[in-house]
Protein backbone atom coordinates (compact mmCIF):
# COMPACT_ATOMS: atom_id res chain seq x y z
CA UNK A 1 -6.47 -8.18 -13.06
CA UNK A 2 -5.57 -4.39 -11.83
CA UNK A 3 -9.31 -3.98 -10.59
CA UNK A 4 -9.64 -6.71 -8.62
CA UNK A 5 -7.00 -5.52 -6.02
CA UNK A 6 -9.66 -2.84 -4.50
CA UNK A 7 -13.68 -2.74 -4.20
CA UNK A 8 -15.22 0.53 -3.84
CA UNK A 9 -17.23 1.47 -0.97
CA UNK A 10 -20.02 3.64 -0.29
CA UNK A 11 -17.17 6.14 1.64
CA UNK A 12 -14.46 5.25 -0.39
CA UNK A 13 -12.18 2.52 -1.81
CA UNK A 14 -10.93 -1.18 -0.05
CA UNK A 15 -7.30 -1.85 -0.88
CA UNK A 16 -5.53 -5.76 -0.73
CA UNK A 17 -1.87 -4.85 0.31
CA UNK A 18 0.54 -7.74 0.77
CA UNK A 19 3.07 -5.95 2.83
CA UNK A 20 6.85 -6.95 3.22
CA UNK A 21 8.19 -4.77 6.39
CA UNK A 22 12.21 -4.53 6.99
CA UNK A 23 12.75 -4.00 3.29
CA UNK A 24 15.47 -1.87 2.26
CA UNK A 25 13.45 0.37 0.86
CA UNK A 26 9.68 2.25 0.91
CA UNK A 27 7.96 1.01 -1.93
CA UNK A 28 4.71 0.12 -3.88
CA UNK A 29 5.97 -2.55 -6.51
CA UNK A 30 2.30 -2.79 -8.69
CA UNK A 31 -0.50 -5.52 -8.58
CA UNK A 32 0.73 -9.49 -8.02
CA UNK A 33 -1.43 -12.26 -8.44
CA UNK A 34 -1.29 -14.92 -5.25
CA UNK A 35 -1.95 -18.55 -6.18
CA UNK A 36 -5.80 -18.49 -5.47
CA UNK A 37 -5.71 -15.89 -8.23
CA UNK A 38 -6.69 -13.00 -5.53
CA UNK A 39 -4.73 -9.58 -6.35
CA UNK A 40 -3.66 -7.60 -3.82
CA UNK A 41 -0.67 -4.67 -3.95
CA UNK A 42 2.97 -5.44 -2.86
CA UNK A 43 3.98 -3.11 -1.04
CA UNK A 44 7.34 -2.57 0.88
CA UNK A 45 8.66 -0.48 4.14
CA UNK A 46 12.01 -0.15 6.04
CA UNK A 47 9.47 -0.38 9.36
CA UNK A 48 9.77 -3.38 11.92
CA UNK A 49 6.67 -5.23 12.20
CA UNK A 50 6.60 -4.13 16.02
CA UNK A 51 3.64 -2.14 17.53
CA UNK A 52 2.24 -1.37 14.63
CA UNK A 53 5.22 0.42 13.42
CA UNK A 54 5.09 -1.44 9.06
CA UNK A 55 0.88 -0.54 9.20
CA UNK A 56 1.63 2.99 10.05
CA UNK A 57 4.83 3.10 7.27
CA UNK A 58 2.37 1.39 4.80
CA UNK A 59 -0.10 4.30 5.67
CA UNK A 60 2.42 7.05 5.30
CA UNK A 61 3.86 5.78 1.65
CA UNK A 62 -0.20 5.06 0.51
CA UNK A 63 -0.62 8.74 1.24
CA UNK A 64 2.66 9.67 -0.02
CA UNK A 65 1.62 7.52 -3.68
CA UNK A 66 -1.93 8.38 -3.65
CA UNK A 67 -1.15 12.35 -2.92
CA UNK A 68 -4.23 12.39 -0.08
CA UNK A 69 -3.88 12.86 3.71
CA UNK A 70 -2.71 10.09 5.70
CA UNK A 71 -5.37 10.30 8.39
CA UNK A 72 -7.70 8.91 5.34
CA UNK A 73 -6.06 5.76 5.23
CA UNK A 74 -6.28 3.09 8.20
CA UNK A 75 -5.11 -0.60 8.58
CA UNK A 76 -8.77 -2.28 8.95
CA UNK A 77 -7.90 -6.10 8.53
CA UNK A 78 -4.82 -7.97 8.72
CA UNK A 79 -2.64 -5.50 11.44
CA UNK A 80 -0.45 -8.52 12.17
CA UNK A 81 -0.63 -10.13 9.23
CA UNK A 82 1.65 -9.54 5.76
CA UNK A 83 -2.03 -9.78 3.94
CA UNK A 84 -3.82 -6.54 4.80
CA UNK A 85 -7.12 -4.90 4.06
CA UNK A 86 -6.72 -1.04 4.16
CA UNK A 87 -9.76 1.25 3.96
CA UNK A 88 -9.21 4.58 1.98
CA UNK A 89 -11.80 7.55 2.66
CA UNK A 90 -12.95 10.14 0.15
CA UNK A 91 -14.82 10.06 -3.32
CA UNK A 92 -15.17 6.43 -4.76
CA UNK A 93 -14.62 7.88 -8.41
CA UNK A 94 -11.51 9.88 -7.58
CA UNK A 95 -9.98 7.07 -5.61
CA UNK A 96 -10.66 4.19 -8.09
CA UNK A 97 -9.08 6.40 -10.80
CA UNK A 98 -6.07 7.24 -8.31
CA UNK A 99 -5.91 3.43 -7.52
CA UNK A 100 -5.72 2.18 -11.45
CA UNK A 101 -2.81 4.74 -12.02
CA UNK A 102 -1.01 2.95 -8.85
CA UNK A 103 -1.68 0.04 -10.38
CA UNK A 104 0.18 1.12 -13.78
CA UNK A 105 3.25 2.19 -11.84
């Protein structure tokens, strides 16, 4: 199931975040399973969901998790929605293993 929550790209890696802003904490709580069996990660931030203020938390605590610079990560799909496609930059290998270990957390 933990594989199927990011695709690797030719650049990098495609991440499925559900994101739940005005939590009371930053957090990545592991892979969930949504009823049509996609995966995605949950993933929670203190940030309002107002001018883009939750995508750019989400980026900053993906960094922060991941342990790579925030200007490789970017909102691609979903920037008003609590389903979002984020697009990671950087070696496919390094960031699927990085991704797995997120996963295990």
């Amino acid at each position: 199931m933990a594989a199927s929550f990011f695709k690797g790209r030719d650049d990098g890696v495609e991440l499925y975040v559900r994101l739940t802003p005005r939590s009371s904490k930053d957090a990545v709580e592991g892979v969930e399973q949504a009823a049509d069996e996609r995966c995605h990660l949950a993933a929670r931030v203190r940030a309002v969901p107002e001018k883009g203020k939750a995508n750019a938390a989400l980026e900053k605590l993906l960094a922060a998790e991941l342990g790579i610079p925030r200007n490789s990560i970017k909102v691609v799909a979903g920037a008003t929605s609590r389903l979002k496609t984020i697009r990671v930059t950087g070696n496919t290998g390094e960031l699927a293993k990085l991704m797995m270990e997120l996963a295990r957390r």
